[in-house]
PDB file of N, CA and C in Angstrom:
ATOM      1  N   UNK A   1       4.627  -8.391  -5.277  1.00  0.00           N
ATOM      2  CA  UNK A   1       3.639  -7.740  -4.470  1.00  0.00           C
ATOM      3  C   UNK A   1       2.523  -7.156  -5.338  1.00  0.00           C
ATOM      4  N   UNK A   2       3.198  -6.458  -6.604  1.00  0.00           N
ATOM      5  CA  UNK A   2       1.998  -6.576  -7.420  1.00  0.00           C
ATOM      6  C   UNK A   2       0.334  -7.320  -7.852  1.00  0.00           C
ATOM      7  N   UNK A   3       1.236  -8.463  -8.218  1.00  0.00           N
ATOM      8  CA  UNK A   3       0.427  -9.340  -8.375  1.00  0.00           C
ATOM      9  C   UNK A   3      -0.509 -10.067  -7.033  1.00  0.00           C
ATOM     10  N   UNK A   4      -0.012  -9.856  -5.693  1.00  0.00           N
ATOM     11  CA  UNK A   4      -0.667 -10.132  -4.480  1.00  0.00           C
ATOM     12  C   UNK A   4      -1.959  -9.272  -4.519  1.00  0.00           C
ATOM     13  N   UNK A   5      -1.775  -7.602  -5.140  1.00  0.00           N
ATOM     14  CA  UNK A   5      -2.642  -6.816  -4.835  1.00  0.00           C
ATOM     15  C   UNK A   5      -3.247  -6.371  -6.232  1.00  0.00           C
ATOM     16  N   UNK A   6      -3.131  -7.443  -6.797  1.00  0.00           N
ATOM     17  CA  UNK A   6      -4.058  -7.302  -8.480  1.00  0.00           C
ATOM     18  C   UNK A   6      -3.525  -5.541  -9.122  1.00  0.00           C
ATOM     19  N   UNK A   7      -2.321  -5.546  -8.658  1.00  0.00           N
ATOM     20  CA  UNK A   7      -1.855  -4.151  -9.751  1.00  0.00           C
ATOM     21  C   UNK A   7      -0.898  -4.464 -11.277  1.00  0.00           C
ATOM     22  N   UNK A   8      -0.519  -6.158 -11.301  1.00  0.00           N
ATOM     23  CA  UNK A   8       0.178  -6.418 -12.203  1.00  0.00           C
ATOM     24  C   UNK A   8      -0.593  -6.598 -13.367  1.00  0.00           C
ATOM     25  N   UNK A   9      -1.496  -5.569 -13.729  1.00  0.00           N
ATOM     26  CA  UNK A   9      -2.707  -5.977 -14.994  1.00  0.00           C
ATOM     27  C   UNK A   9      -1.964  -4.691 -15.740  1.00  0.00           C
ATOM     28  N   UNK A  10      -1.307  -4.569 -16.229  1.00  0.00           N
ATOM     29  CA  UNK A  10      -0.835  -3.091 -17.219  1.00  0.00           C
ATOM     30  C   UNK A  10      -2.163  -3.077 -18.161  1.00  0.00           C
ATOM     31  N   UNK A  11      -2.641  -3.798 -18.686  1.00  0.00           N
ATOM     32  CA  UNK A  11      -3.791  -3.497 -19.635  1.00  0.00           C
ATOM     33  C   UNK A  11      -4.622  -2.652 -18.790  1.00  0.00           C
ATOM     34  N   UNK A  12      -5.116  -2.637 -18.010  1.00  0.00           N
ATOM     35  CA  UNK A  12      -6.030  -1.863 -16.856  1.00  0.00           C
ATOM     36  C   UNK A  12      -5.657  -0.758 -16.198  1.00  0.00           C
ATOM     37  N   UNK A  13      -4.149   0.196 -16.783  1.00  0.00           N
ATOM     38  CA  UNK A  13      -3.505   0.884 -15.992  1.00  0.00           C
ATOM     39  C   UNK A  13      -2.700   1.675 -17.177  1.00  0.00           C
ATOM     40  N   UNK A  14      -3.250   0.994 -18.286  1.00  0.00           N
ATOM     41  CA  UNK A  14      -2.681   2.048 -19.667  1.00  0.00           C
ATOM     42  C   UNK A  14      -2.779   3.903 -19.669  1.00  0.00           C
ATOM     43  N   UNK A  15      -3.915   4.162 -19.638  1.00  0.00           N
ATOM     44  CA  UNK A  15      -4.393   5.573 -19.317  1.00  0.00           C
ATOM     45  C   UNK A  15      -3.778   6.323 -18.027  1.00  0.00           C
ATOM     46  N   UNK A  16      -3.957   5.408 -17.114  1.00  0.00           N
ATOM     47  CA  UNK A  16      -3.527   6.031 -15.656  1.00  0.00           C
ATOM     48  C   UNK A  16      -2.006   5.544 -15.498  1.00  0.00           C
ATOM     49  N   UNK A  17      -1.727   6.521 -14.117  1.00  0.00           N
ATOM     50  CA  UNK A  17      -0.820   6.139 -13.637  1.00  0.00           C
ATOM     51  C   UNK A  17      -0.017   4.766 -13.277  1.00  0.00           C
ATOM     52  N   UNK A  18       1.046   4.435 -13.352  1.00  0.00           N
ATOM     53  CA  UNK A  18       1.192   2.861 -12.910  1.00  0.00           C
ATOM     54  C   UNK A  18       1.488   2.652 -11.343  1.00  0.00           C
ATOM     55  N   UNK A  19       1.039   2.117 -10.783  1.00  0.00           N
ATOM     56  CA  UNK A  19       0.769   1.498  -9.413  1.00  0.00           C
ATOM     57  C   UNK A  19       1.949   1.065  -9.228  1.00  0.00           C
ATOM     58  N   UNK A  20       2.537   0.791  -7.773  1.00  0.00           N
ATOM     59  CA  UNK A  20       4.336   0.485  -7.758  1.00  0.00           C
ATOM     60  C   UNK A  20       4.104   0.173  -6.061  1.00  0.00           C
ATOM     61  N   UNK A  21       3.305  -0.859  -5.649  1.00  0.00           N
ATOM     62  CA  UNK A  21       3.297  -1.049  -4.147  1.00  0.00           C
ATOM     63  C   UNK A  21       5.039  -1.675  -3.505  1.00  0.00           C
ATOM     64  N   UNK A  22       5.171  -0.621  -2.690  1.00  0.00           N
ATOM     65  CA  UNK A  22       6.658  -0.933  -2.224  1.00  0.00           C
ATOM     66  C   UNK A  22       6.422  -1.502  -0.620  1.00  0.00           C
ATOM     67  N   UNK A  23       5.453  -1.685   0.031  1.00  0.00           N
ATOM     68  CA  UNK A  23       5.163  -2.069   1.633  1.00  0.00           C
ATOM     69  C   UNK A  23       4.305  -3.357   1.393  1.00  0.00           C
ATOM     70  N   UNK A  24       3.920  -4.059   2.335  1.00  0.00           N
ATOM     71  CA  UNK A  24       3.358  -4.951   2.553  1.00  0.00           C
ATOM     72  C   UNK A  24       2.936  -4.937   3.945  1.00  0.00           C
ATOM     73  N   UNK A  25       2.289  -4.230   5.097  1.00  0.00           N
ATOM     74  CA  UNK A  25       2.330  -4.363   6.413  1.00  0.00           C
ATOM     75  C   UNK A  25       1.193  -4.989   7.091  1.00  0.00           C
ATOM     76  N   UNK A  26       1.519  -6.282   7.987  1.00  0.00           N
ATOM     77  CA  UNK A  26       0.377  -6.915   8.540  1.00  0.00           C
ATOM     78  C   UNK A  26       0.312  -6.051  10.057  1.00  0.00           C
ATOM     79  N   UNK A  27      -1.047  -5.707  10.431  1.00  0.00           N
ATOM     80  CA  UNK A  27      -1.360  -5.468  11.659  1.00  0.00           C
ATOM     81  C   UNK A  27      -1.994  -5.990  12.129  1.00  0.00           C
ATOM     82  N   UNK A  28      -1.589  -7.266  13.035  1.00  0.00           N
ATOM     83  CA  UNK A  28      -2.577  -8.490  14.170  1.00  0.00           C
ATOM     84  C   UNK A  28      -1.788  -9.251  14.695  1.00  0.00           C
ATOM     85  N   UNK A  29      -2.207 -10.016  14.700  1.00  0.00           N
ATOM     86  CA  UNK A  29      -1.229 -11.364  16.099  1.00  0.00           C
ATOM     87  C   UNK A  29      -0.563 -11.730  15.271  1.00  0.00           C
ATOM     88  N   UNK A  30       1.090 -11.817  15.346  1.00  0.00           N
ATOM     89  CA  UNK A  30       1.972 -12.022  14.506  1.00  0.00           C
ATOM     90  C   UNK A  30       1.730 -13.648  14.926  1.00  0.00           C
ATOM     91  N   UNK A  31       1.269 -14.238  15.183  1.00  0.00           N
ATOM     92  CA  UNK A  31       1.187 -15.694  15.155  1.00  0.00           C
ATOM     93  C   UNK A  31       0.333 -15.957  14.246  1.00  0.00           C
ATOM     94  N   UNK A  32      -0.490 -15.229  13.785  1.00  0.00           N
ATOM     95  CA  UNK A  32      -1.696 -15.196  12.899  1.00  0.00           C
ATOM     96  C   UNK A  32      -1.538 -14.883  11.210  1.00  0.00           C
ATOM     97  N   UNK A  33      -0.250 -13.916  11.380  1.00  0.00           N
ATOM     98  CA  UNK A  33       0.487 -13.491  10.170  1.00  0.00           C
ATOM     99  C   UNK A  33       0.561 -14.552   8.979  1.00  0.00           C
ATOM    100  N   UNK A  34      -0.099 -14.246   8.017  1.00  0.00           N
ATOM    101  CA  UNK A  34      -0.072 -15.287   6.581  1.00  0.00           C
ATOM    102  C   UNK A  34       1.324 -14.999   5.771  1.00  0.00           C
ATOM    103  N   UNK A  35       1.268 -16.041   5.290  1.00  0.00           N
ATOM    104  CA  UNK A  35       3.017 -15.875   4.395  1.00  0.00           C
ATOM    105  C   UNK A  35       2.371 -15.512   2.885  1.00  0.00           C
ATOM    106  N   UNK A  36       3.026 -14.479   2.654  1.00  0.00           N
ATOM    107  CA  UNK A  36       2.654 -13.991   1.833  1.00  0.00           C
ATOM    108  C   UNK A  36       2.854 -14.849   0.435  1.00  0.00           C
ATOM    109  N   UNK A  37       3.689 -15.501   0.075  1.00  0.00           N
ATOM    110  CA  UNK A  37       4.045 -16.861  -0.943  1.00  0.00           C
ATOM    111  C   UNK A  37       2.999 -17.443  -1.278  1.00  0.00           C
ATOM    112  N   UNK A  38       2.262 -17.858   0.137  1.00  0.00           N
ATOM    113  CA  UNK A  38       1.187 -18.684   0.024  1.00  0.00           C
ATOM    114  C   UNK A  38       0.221 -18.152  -1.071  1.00  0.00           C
ATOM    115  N   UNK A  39       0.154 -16.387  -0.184  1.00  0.00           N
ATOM    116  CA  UNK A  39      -1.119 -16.224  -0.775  1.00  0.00           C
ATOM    117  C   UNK A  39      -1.533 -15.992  -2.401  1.00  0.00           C
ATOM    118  N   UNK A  40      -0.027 -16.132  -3.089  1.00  0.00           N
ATOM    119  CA  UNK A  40      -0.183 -15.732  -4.558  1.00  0.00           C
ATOM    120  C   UNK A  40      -0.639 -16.855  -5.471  1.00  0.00           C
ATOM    121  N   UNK A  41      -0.562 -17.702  -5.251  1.00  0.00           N
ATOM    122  CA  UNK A  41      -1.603 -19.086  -5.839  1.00  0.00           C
ATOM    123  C   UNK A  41      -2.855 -18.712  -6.169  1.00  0.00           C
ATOM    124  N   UNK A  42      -3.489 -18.428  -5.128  1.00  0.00           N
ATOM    125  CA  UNK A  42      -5.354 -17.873  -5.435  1.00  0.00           C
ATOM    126  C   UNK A  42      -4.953 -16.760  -5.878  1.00  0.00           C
ATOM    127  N   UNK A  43      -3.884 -15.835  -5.700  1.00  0.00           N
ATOM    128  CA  UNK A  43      -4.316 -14.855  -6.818  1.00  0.00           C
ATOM    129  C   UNK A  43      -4.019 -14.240  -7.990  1.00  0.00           C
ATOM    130  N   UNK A  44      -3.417 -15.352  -7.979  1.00  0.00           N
ATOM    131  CA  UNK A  44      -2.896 -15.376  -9.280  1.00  0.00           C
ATOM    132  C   UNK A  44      -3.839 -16.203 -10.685  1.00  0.00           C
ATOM    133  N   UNK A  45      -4.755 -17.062  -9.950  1.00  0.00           N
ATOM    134  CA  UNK A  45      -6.313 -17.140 -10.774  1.00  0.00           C
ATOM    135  C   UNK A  45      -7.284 -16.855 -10.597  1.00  0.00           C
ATOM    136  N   UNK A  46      -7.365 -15.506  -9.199  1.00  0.00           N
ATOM    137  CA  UNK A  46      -8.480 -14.633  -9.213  1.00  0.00           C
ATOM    138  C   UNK A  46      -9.076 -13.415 -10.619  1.00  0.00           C
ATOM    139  N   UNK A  47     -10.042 -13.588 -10.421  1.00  0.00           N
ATOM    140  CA  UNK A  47     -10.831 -12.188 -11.274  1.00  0.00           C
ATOM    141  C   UNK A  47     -11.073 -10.730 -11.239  1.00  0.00           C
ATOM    142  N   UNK A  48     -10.235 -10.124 -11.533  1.00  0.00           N
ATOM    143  CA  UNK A  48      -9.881  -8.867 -11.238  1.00  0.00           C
ATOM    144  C   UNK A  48     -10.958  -7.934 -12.349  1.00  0.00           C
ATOM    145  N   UNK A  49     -11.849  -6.608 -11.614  1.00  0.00           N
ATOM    146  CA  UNK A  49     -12.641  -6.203 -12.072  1.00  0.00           C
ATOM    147  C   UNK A  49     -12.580  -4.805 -12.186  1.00  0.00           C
ATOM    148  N   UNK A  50     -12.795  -3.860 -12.860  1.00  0.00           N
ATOM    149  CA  UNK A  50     -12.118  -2.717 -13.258  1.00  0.00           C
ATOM    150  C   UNK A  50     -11.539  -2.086 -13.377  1.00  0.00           C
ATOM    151  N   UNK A  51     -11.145  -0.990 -13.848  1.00  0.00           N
ATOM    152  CA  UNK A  51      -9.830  -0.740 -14.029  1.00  0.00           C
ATOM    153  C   UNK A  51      -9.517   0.960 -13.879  1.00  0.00           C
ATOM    154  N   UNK A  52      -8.041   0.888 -13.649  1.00  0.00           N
ATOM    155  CA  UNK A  52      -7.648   2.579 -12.397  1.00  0.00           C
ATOM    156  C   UNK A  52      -8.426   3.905 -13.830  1.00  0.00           C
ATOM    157  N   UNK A  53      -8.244   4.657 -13.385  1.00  0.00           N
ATOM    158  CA  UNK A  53      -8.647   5.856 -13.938  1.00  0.00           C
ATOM    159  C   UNK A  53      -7.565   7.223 -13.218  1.00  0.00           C
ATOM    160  N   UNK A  54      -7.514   7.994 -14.420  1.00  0.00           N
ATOM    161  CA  UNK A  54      -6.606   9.393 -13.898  1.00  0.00           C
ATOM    162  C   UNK A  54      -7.381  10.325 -13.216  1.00  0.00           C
ATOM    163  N   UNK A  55      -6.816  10.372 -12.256  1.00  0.00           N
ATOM    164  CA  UNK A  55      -7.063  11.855 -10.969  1.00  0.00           C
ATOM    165  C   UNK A  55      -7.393  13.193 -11.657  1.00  0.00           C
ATOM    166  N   UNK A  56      -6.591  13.725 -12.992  1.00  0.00           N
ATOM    167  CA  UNK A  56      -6.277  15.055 -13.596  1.00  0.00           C
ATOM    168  C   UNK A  56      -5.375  14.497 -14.895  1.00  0.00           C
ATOM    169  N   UNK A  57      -5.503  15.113 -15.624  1.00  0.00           N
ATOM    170  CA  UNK A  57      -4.782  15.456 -17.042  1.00  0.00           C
ATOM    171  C   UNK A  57      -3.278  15.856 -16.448  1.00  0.00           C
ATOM    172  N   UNK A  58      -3.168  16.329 -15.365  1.00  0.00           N
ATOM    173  CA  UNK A  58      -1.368  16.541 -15.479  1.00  0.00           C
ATOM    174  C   UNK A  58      -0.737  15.005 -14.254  1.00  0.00           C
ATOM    175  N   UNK A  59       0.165  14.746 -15.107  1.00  0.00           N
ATOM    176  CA  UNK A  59       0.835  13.913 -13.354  1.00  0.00           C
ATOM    177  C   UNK A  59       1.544  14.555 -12.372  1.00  0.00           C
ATOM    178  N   UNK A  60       1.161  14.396 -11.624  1.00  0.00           N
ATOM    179  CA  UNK A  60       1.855  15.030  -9.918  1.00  0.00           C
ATOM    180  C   UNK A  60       3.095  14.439 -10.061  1.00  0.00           C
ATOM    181  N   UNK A  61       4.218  15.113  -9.720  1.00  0.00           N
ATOM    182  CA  UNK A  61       5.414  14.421  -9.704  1.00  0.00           C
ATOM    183  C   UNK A  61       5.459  14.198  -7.511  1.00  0.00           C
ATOM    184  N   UNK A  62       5.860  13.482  -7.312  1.00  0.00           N
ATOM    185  CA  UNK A  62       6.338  13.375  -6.188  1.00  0.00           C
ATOM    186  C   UNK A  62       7.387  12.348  -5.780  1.00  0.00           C
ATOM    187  N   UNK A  63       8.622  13.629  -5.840  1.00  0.00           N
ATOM    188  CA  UNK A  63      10.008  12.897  -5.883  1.00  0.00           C
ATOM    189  C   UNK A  63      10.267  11.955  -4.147  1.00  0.00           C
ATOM    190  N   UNK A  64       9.659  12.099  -3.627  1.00  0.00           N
ATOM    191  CA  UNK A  64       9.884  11.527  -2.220  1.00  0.00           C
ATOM    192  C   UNK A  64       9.297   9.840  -2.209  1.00  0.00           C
ATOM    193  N   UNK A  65       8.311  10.257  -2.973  1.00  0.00           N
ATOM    194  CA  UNK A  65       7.598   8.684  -3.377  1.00  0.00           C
ATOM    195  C   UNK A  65       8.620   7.804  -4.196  1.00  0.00           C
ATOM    196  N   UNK A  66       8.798   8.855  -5.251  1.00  0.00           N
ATOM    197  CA  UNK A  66       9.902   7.995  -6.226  1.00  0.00           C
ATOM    198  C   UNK A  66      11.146   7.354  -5.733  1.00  0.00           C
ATOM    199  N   UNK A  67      11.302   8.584  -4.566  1.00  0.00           N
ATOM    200  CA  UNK A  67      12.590   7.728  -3.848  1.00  0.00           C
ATOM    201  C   UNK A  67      12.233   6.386  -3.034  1.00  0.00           C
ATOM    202  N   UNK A  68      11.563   6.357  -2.588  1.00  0.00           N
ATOM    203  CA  UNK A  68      11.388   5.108  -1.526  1.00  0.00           C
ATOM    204  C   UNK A  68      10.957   4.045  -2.881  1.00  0.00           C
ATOM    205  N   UNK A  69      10.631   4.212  -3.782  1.00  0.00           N
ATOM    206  CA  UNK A  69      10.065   3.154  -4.393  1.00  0.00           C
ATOM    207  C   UNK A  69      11.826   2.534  -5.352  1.00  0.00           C
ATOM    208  N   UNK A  70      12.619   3.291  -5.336  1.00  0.00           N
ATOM    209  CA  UNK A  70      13.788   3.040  -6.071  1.00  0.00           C
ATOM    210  C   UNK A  70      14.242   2.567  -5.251  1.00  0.00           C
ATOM    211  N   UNK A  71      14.315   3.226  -3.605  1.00  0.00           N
ATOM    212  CA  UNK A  71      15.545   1.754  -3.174  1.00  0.00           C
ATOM    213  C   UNK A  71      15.033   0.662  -2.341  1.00  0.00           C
ATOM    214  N   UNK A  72      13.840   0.671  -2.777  1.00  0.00           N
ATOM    215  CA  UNK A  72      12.902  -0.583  -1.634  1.00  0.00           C
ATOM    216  C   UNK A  72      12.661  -1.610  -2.798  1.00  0.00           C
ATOM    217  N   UNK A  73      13.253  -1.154  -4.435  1.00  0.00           N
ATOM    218  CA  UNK A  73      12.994  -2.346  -5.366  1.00  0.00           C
ATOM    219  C   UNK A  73      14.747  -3.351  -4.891  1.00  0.00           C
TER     220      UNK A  73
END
């Protein structure tokens, strides 16, 4: 899912926080719904253009996040 949403660049995410998308949710005509498989071909030789930056000098801990992201891997 990373790589669907151009967050699998660690070079671009050195300084900042690391990105950890745990959802994927389509909202429209589930007949319309793209498979997500498909879509990693194009983007996986798309051009990805700048890069995250830190909010603040301290990191926010937020253990509630951390949880959903541990058991949704």
């Amino acid at each position: 899912m990373a790589g669907l949403l151009g967050l699998g660049r660690s070079a671009d995410f050195e300084s900042a926080e690391a990105e950890a998308p745990d959802a994927l949710l389509w909202i429209g005509d589930p007949d319309a719904q793209p498979d997500p498989a498909r879509l990693l071909d194009p983007m996986r030789s798309a051009s990805w253009y700048g890069h995250a930056n830190r909010l603040s000098q301290e990191q926010i801990q937020w253990p509630e996040i951390a949880l959903i992201h541990r058991v949704t891997r």
